[in-house]
PDB file of N, CA and C in Angstrom:
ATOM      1  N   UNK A   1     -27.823  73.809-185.580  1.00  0.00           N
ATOM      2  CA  UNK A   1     -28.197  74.266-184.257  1.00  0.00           C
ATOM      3  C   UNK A   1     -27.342  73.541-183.215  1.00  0.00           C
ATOM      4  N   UNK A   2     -26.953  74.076-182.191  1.00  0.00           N
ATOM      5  CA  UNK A   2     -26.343  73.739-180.858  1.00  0.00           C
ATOM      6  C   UNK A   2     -27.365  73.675-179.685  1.00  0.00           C
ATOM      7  N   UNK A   3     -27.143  72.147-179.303  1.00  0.00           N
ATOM      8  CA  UNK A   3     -28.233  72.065-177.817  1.00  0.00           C
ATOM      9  C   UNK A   3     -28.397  72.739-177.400  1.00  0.00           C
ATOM     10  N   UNK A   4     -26.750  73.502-176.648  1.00  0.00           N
ATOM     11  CA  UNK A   4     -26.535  74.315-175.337  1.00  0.00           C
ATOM     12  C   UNK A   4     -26.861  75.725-175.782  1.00  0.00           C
ATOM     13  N   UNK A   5     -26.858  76.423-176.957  1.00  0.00           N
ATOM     14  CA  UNK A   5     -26.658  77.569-177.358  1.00  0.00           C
ATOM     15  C   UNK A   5     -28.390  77.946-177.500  1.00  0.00           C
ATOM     16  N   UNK A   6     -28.001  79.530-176.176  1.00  0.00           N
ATOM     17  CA  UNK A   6     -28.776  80.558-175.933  1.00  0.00           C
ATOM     18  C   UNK A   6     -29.619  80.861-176.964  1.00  0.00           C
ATOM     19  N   UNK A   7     -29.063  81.540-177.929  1.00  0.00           N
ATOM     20  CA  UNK A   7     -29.488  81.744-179.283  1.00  0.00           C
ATOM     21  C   UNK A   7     -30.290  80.815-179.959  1.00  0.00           C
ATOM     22  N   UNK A   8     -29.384  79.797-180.477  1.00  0.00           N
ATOM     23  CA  UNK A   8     -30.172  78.633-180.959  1.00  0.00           C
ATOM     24  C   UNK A   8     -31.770  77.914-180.285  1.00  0.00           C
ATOM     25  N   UNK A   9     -31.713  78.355-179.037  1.00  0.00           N
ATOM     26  CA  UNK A   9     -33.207  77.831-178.185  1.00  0.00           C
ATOM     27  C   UNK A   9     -34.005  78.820-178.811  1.00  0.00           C
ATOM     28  N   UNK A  10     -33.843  80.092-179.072  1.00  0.00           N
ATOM     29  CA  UNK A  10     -34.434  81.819-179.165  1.00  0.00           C
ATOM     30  C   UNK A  10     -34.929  81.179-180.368  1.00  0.00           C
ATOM     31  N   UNK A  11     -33.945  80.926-181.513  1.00  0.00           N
ATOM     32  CA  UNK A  11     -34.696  80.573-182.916  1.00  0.00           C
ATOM     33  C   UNK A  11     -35.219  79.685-183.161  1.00  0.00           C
ATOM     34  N   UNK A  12     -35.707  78.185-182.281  1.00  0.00           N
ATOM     35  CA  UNK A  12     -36.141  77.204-182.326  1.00  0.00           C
ATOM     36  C   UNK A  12     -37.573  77.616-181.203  1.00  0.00           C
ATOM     37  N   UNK A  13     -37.578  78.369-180.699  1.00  0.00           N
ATOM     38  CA  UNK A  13     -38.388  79.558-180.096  1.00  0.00           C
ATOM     39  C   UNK A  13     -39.096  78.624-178.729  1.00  0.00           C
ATOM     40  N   UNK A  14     -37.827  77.742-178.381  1.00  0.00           N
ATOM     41  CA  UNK A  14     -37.830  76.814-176.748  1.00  0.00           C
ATOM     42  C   UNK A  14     -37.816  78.038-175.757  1.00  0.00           C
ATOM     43  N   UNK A  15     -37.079  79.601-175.959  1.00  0.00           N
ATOM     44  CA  UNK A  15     -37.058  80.466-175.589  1.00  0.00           C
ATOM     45  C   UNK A  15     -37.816  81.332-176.021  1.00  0.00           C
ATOM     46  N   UNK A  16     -38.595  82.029-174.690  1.00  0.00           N
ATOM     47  CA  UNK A  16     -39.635  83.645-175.363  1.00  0.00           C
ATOM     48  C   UNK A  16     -38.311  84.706-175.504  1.00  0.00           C
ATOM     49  N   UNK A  17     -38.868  85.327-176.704  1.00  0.00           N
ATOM     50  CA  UNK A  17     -38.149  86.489-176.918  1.00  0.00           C
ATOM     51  C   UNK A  17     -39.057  87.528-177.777  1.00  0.00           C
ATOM     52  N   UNK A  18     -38.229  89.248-177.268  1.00  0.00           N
ATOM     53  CA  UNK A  18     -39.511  90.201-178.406  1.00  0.00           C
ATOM     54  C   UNK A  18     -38.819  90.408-179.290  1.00  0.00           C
ATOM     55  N   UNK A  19     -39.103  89.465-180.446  1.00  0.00           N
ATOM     56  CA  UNK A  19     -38.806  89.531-181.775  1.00  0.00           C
ATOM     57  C   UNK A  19     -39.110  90.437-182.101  1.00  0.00           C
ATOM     58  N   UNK A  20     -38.426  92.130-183.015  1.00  0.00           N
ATOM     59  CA  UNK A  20     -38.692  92.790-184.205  1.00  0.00           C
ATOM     60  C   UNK A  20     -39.210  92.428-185.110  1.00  0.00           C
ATOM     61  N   UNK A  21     -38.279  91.445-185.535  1.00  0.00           N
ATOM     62  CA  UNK A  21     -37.453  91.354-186.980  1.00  0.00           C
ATOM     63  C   UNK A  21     -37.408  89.622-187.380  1.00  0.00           C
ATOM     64  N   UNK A  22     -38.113  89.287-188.681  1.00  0.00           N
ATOM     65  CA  UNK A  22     -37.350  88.022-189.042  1.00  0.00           C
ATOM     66  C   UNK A  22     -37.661  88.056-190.249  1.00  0.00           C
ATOM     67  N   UNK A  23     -36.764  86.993-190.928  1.00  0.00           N
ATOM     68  CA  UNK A  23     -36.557  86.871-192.382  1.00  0.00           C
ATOM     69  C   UNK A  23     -36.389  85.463-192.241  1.00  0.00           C
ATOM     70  N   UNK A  24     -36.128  84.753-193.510  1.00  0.00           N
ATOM     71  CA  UNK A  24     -36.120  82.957-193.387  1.00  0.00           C
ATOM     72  C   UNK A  24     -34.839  82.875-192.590  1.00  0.00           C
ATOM     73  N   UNK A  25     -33.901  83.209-193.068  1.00  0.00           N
ATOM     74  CA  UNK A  25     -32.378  83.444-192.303  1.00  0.00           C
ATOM     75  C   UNK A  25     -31.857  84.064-191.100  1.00  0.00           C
ATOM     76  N   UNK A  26     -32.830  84.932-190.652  1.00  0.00           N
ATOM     77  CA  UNK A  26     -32.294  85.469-189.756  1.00  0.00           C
ATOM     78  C   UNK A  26     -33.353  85.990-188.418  1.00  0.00           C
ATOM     79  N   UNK A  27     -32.843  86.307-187.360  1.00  0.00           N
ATOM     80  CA  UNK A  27     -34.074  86.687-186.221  1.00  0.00           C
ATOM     81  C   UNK A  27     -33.590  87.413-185.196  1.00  0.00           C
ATOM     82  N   UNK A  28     -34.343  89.412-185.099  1.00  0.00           N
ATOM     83  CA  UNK A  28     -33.897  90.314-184.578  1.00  0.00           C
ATOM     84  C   UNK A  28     -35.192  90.136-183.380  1.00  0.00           C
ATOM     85  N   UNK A  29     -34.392  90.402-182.204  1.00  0.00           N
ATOM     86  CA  UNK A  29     -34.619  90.453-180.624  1.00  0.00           C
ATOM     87  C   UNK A  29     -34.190  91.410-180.001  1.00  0.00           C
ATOM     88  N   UNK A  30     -34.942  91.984-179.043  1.00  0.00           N
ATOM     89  CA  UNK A  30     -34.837  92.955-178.209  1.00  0.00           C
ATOM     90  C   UNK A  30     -33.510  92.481-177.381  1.00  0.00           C
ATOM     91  N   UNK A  31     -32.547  93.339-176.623  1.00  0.00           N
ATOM     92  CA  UNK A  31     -31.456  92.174-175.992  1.00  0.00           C
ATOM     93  C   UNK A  31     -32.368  92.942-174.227  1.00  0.00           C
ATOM     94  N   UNK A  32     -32.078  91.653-173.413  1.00  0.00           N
ATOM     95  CA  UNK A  32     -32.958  91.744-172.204  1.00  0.00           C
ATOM     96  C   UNK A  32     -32.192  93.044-171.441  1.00  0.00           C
ATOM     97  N   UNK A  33     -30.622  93.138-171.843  1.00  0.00           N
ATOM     98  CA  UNK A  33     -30.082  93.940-170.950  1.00  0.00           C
ATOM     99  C   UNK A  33     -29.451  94.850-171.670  1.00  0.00           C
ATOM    100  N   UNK A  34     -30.190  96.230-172.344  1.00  0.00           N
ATOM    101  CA  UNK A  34     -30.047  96.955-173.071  1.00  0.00           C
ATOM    102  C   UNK A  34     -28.974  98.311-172.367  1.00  0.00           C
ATOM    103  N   UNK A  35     -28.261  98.534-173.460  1.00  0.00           N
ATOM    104  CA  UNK A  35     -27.023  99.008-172.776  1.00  0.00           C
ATOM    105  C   UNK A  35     -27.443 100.695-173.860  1.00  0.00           C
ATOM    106  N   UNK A  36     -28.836 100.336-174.588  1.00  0.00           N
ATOM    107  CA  UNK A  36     -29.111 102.137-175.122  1.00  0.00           C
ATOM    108  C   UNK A  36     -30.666 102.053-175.139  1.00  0.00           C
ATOM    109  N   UNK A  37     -31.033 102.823-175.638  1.00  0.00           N
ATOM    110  CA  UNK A  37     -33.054 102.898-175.923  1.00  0.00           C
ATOM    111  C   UNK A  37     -33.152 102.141-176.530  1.00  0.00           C
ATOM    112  N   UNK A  38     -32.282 101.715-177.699  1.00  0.00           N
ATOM    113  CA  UNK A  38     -32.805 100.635-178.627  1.00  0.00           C
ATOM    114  C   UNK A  38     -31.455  99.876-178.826  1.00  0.00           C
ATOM    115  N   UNK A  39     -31.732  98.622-178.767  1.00  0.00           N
ATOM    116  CA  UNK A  39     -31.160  97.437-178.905  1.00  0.00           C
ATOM    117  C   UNK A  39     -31.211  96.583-178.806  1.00  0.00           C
ATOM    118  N   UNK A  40     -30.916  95.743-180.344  1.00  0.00           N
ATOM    119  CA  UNK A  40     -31.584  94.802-180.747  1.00  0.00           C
ATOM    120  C   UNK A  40     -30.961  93.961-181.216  1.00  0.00           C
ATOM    121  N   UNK A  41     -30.632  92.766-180.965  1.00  0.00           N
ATOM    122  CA  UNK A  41     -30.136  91.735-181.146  1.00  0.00           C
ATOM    123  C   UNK A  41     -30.405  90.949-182.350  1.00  0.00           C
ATOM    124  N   UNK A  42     -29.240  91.021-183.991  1.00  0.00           N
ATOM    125  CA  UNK A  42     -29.692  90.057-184.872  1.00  0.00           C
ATOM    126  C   UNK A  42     -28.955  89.183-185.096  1.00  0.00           C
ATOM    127  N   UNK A  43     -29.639  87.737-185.195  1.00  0.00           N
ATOM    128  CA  UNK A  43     -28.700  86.296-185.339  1.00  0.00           C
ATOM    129  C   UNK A  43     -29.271  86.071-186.400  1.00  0.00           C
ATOM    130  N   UNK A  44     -28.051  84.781-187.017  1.00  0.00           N
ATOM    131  CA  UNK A  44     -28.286  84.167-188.241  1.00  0.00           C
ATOM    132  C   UNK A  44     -29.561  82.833-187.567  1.00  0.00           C
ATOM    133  N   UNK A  45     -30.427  82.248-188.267  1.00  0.00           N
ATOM    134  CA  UNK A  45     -30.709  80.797-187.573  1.00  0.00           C
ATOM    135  C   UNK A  45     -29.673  80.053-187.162  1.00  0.00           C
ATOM    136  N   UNK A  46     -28.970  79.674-188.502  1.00  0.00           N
ATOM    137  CA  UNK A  46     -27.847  78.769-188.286  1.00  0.00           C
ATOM    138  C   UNK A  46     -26.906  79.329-187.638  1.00  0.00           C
ATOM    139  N   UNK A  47     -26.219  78.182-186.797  1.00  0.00           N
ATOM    140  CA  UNK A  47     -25.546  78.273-185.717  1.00  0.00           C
ATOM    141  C   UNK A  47     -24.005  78.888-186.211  1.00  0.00           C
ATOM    142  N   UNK A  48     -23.506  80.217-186.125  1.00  0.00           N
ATOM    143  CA  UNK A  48     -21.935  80.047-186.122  1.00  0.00           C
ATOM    144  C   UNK A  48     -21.326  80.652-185.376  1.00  0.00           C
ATOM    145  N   UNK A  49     -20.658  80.831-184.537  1.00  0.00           N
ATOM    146  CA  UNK A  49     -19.967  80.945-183.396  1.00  0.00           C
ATOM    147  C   UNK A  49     -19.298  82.617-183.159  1.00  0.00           C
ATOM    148  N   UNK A  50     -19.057  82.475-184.235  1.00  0.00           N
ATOM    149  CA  UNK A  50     -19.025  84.402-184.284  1.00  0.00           C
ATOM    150  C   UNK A  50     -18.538  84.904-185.512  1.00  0.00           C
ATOM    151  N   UNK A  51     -18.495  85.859-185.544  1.00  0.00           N
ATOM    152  CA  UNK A  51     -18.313  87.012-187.233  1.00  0.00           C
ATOM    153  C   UNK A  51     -17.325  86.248-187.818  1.00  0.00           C
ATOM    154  N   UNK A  52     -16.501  86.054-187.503  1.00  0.00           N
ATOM    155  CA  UNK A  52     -15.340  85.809-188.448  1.00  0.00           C
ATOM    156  C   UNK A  52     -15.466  84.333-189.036  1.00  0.00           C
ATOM    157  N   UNK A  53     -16.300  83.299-188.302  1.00  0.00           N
ATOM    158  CA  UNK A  53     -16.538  82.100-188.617  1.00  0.00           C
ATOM    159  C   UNK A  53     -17.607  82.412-189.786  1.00  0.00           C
ATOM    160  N   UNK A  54     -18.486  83.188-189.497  1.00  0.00           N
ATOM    161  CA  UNK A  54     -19.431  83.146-190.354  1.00  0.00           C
ATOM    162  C   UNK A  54     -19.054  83.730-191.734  1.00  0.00           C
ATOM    163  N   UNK A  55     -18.101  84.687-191.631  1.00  0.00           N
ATOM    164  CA  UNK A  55     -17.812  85.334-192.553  1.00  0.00           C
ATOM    165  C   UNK A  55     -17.303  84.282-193.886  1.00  0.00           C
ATOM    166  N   UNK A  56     -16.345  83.424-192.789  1.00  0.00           N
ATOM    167  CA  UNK A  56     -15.628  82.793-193.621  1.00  0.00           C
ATOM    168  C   UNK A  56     -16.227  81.558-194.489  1.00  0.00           C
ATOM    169  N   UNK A  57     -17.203  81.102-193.235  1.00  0.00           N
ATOM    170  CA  UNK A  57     -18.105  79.885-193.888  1.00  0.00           C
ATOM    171  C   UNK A  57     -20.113  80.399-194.212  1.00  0.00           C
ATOM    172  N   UNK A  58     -20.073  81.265-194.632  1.00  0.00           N
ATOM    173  CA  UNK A  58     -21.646  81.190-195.272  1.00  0.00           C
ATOM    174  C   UNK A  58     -21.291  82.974-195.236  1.00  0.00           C
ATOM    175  N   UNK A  59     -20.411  83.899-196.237  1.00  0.00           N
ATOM    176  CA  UNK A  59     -20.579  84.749-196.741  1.00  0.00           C
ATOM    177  C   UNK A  59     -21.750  85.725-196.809  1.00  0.00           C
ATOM    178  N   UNK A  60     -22.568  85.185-197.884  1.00  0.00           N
ATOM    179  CA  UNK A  60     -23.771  85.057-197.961  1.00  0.00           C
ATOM    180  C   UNK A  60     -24.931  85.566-196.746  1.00  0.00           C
ATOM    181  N   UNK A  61     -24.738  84.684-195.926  1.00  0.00           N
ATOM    182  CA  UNK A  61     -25.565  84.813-194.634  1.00  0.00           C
ATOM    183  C   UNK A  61     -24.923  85.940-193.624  1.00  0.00           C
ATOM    184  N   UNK A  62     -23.564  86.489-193.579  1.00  0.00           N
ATOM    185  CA  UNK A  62     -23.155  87.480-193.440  1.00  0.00           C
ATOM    186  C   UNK A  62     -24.081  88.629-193.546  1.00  0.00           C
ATOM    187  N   UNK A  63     -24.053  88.828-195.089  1.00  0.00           N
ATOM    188  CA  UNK A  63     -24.594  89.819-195.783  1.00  0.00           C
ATOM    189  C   UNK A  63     -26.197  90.244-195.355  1.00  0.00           C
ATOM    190  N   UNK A  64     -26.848  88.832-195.025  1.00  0.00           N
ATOM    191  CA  UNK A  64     -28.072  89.172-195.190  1.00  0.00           C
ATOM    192  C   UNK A  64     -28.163  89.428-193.603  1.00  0.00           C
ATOM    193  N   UNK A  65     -27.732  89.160-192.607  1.00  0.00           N
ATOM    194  CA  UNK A  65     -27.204  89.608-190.959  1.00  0.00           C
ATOM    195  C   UNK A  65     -26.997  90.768-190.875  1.00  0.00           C
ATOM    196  N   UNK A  66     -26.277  91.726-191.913  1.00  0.00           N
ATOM    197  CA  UNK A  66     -26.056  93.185-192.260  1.00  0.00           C
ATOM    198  C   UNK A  66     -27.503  93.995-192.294  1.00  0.00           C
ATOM    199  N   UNK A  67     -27.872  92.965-193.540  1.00  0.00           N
ATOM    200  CA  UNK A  67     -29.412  93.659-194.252  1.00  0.00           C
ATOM    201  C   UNK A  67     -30.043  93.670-192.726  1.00  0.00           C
ATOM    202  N   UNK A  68     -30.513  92.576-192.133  1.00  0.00           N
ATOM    203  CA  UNK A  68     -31.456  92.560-191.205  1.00  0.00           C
ATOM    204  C   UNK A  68     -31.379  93.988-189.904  1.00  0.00           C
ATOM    205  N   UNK A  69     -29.693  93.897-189.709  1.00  0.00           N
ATOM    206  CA  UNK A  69     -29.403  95.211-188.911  1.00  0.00           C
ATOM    207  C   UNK A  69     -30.180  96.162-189.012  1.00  0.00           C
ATOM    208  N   UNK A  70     -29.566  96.500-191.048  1.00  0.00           N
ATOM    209  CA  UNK A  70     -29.640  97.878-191.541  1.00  0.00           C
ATOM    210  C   UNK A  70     -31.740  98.294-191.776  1.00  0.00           C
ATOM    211  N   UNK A  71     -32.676  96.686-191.658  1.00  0.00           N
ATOM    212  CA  UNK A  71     -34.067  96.906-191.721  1.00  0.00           C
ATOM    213  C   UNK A  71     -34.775  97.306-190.228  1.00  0.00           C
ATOM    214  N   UNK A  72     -33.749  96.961-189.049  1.00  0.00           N
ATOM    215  CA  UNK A  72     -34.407  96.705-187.956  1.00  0.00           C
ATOM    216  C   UNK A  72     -33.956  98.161-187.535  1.00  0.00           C
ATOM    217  N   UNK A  73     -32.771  98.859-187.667  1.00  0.00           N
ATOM    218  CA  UNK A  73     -32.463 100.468-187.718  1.00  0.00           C
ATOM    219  C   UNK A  73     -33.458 100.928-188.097  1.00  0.00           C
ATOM    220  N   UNK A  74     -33.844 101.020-189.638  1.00  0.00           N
ATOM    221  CA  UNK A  74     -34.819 101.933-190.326  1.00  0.00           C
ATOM    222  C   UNK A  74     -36.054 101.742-189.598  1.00  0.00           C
ATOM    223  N   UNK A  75     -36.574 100.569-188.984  1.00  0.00           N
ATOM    224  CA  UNK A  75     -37.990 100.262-188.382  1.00  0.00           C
ATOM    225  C   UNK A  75     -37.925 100.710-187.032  1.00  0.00           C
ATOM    226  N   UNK A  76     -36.822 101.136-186.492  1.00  0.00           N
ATOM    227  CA  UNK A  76     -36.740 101.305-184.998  1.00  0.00           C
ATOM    228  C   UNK A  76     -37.048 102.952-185.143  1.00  0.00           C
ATOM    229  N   UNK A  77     -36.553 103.765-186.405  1.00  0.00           N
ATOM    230  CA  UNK A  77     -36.493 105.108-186.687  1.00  0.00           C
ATOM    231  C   UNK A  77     -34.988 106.046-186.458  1.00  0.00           C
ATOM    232  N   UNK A  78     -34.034 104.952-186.537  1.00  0.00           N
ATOM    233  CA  UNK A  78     -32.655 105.095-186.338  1.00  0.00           C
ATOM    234  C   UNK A  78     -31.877 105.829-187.568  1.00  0.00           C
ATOM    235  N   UNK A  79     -32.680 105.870-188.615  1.00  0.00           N
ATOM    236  CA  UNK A  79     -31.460 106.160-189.794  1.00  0.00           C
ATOM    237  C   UNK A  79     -31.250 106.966-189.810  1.00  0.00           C
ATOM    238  N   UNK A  80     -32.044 108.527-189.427  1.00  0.00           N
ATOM    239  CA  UNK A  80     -31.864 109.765-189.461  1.00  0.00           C
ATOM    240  C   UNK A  80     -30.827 110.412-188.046  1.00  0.00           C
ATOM    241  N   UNK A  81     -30.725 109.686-187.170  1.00  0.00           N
ATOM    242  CA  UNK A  81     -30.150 110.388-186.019  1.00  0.00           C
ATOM    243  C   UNK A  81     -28.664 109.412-186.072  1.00  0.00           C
ATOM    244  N   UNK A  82     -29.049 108.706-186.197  1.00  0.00           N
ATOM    245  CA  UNK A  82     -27.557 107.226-186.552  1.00  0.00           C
ATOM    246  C   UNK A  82     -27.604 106.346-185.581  1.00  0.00           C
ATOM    247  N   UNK A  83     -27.093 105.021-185.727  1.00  0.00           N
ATOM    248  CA  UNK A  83     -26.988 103.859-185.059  1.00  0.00           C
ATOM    249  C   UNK A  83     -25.515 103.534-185.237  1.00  0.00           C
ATOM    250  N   UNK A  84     -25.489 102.615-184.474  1.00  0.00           N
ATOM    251  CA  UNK A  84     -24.244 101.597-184.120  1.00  0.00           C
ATOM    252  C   UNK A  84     -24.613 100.284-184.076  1.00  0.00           C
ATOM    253  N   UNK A  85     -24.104  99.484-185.489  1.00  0.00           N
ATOM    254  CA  UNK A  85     -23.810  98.098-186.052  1.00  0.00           C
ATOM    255  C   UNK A  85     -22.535  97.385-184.800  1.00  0.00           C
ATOM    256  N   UNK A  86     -22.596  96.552-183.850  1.00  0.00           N
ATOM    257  CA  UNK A  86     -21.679  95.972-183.369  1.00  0.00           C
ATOM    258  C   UNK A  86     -21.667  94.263-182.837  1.00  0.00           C
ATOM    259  N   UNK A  87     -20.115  93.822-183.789  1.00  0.00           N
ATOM    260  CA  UNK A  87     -19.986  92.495-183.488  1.00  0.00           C
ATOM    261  C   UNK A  87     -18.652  92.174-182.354  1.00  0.00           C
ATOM    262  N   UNK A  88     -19.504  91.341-181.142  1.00  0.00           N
ATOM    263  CA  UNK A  88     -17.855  91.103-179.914  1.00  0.00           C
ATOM    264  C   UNK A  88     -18.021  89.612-180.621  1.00  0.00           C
ATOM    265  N   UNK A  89     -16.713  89.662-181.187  1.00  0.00           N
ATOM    266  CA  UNK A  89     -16.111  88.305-181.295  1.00  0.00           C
ATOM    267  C   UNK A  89     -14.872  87.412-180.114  1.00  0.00           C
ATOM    268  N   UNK A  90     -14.977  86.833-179.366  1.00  0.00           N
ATOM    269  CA  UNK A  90     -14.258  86.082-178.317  1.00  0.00           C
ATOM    270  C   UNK A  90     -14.414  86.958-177.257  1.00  0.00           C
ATOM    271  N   UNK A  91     -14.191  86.297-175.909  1.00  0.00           N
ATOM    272  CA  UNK A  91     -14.449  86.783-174.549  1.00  0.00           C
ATOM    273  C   UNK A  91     -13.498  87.872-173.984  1.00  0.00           C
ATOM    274  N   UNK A  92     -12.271  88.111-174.741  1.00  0.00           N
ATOM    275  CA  UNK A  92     -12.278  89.475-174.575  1.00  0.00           C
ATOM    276  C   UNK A  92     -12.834  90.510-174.751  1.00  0.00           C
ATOM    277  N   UNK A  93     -13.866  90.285-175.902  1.00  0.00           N
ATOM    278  CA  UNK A  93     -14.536  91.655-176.614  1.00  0.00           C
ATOM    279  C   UNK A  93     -15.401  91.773-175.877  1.00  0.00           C
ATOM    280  N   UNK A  94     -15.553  90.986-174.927  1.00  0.00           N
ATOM    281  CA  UNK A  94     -17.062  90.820-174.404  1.00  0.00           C
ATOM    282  C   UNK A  94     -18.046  89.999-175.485  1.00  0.00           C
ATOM    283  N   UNK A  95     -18.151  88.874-175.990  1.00  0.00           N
ATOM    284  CA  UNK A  95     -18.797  88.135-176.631  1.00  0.00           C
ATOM    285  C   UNK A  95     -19.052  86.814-175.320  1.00  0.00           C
ATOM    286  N   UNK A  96     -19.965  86.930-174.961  1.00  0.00           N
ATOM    287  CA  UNK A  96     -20.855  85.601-173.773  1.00  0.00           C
ATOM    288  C   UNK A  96     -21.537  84.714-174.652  1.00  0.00           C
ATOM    289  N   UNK A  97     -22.610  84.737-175.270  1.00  0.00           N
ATOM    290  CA  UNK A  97     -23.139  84.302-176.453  1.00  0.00           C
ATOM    291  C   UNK A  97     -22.422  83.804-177.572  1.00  0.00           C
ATOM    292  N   UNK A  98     -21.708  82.544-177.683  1.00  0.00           N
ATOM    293  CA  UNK A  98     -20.978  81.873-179.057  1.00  0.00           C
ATOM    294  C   UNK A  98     -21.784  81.619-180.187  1.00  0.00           C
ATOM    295  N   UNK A  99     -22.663  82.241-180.408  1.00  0.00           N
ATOM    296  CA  UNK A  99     -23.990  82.692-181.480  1.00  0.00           C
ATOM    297  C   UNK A  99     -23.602  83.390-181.904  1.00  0.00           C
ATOM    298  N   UNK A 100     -23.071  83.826-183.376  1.00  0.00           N
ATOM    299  CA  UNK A 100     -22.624  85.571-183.675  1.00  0.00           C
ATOM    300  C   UNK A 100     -24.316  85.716-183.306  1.00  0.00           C
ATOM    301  N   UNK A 101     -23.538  87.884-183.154  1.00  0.00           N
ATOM    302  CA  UNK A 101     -25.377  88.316-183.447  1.00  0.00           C
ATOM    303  C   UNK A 101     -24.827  89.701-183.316  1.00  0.00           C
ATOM    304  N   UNK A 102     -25.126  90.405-184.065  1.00  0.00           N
ATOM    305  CA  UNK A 102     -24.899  92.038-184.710  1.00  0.00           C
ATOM    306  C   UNK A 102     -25.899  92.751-183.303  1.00  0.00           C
ATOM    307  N   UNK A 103     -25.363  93.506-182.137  1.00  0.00           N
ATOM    308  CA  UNK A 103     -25.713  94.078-182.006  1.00  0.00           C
ATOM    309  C   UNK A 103     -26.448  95.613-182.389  1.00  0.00           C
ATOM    310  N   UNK A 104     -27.665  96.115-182.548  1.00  0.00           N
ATOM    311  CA  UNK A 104     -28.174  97.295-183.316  1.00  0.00           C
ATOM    312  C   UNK A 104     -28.490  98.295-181.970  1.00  0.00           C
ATOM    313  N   UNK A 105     -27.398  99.378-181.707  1.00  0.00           N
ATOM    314  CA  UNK A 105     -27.423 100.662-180.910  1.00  0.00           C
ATOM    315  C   UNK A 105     -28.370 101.850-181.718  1.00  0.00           C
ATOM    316  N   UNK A 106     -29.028 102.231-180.808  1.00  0.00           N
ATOM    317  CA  UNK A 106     -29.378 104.194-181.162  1.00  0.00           C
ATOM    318  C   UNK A 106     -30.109 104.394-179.888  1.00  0.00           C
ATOM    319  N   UNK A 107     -30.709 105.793-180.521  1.00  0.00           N
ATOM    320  CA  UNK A 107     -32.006 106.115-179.841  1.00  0.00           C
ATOM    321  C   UNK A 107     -31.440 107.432-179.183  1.00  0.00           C
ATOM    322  N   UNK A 108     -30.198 107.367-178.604  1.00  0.00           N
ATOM    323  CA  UNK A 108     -29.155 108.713-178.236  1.00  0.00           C
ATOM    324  C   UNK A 108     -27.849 108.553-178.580  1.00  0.00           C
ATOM    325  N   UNK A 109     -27.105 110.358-178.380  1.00  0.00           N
ATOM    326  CA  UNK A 109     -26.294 110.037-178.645  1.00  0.00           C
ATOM    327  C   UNK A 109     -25.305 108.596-178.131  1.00  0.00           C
ATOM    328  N   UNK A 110     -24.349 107.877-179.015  1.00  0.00           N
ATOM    329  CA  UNK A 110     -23.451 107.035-178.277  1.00  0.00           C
ATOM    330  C   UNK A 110     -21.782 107.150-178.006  1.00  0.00           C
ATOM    331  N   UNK A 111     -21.547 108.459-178.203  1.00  0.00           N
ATOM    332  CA  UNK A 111     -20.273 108.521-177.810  1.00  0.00           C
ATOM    333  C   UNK A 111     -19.446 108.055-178.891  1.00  0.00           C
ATOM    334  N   UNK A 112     -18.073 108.232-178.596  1.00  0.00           N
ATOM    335  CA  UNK A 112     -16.968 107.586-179.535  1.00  0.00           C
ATOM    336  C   UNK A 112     -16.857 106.276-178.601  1.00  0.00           C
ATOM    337  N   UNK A 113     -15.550 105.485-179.465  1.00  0.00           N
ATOM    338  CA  UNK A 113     -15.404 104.582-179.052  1.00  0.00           C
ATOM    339  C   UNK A 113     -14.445 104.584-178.061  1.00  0.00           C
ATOM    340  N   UNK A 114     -14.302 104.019-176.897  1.00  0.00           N
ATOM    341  CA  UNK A 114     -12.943 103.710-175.970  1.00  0.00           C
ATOM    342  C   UNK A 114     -12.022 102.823-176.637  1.00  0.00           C
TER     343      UNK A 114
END
């Protein structure tokens, strides 16, 4: 865990948040400033800084960051119309939060990508 990190307060739960979703590993949140009907924010507990860090160092916990997406879709009622899985890695992508965390889109259509 990181003092300063947003995230890390959320899963140590110093921060209120409307949790979906949790598993021992992982913890899905509503994001406060929802950019569709549904979206939902999933982090690992442990602290890693974004996708590609995590990827590289806890594989594993990757995978189960996927799963949590792909449970918090099906529970939202997303699988049949489709969702959008999305990771901003560095502050170009728009990543503010140095927490990875799988954004989970639906609810309408979302367009292609720009």
């Amino acid at each position: 865990m990181s003092a300063d990190c947003l995230f890390c307060k959320i899963v140590a739960g110093e921060i209120p948040a409307d949790v979906v979703h949790e598993t021992e590993t992982t913890l899905a949140f509503r994001d406060i400033d929802p950019k569709a009907p549904v979206h939902v924010l999933v982090v690992p507990r442990a602290h890693h800084p974004n996708v590609a860090a995590l990827a590289a160092g806890a594989p594993g916990l990757a995978a189960e960051v996927l799963a949590t997406a792909a449970a918090v879709a099906e529970a939202e009622g997303l699988t049949g119309s489709g969702y959008r899985t999305l990771f901003n890695t560095g502050p170009d992508a728009g990543q503010t939060v140095f927490h990875v965390h799988a954004h989970v889109l639906g609810g309408h259509p979302l367009g292609g990508m720009a």
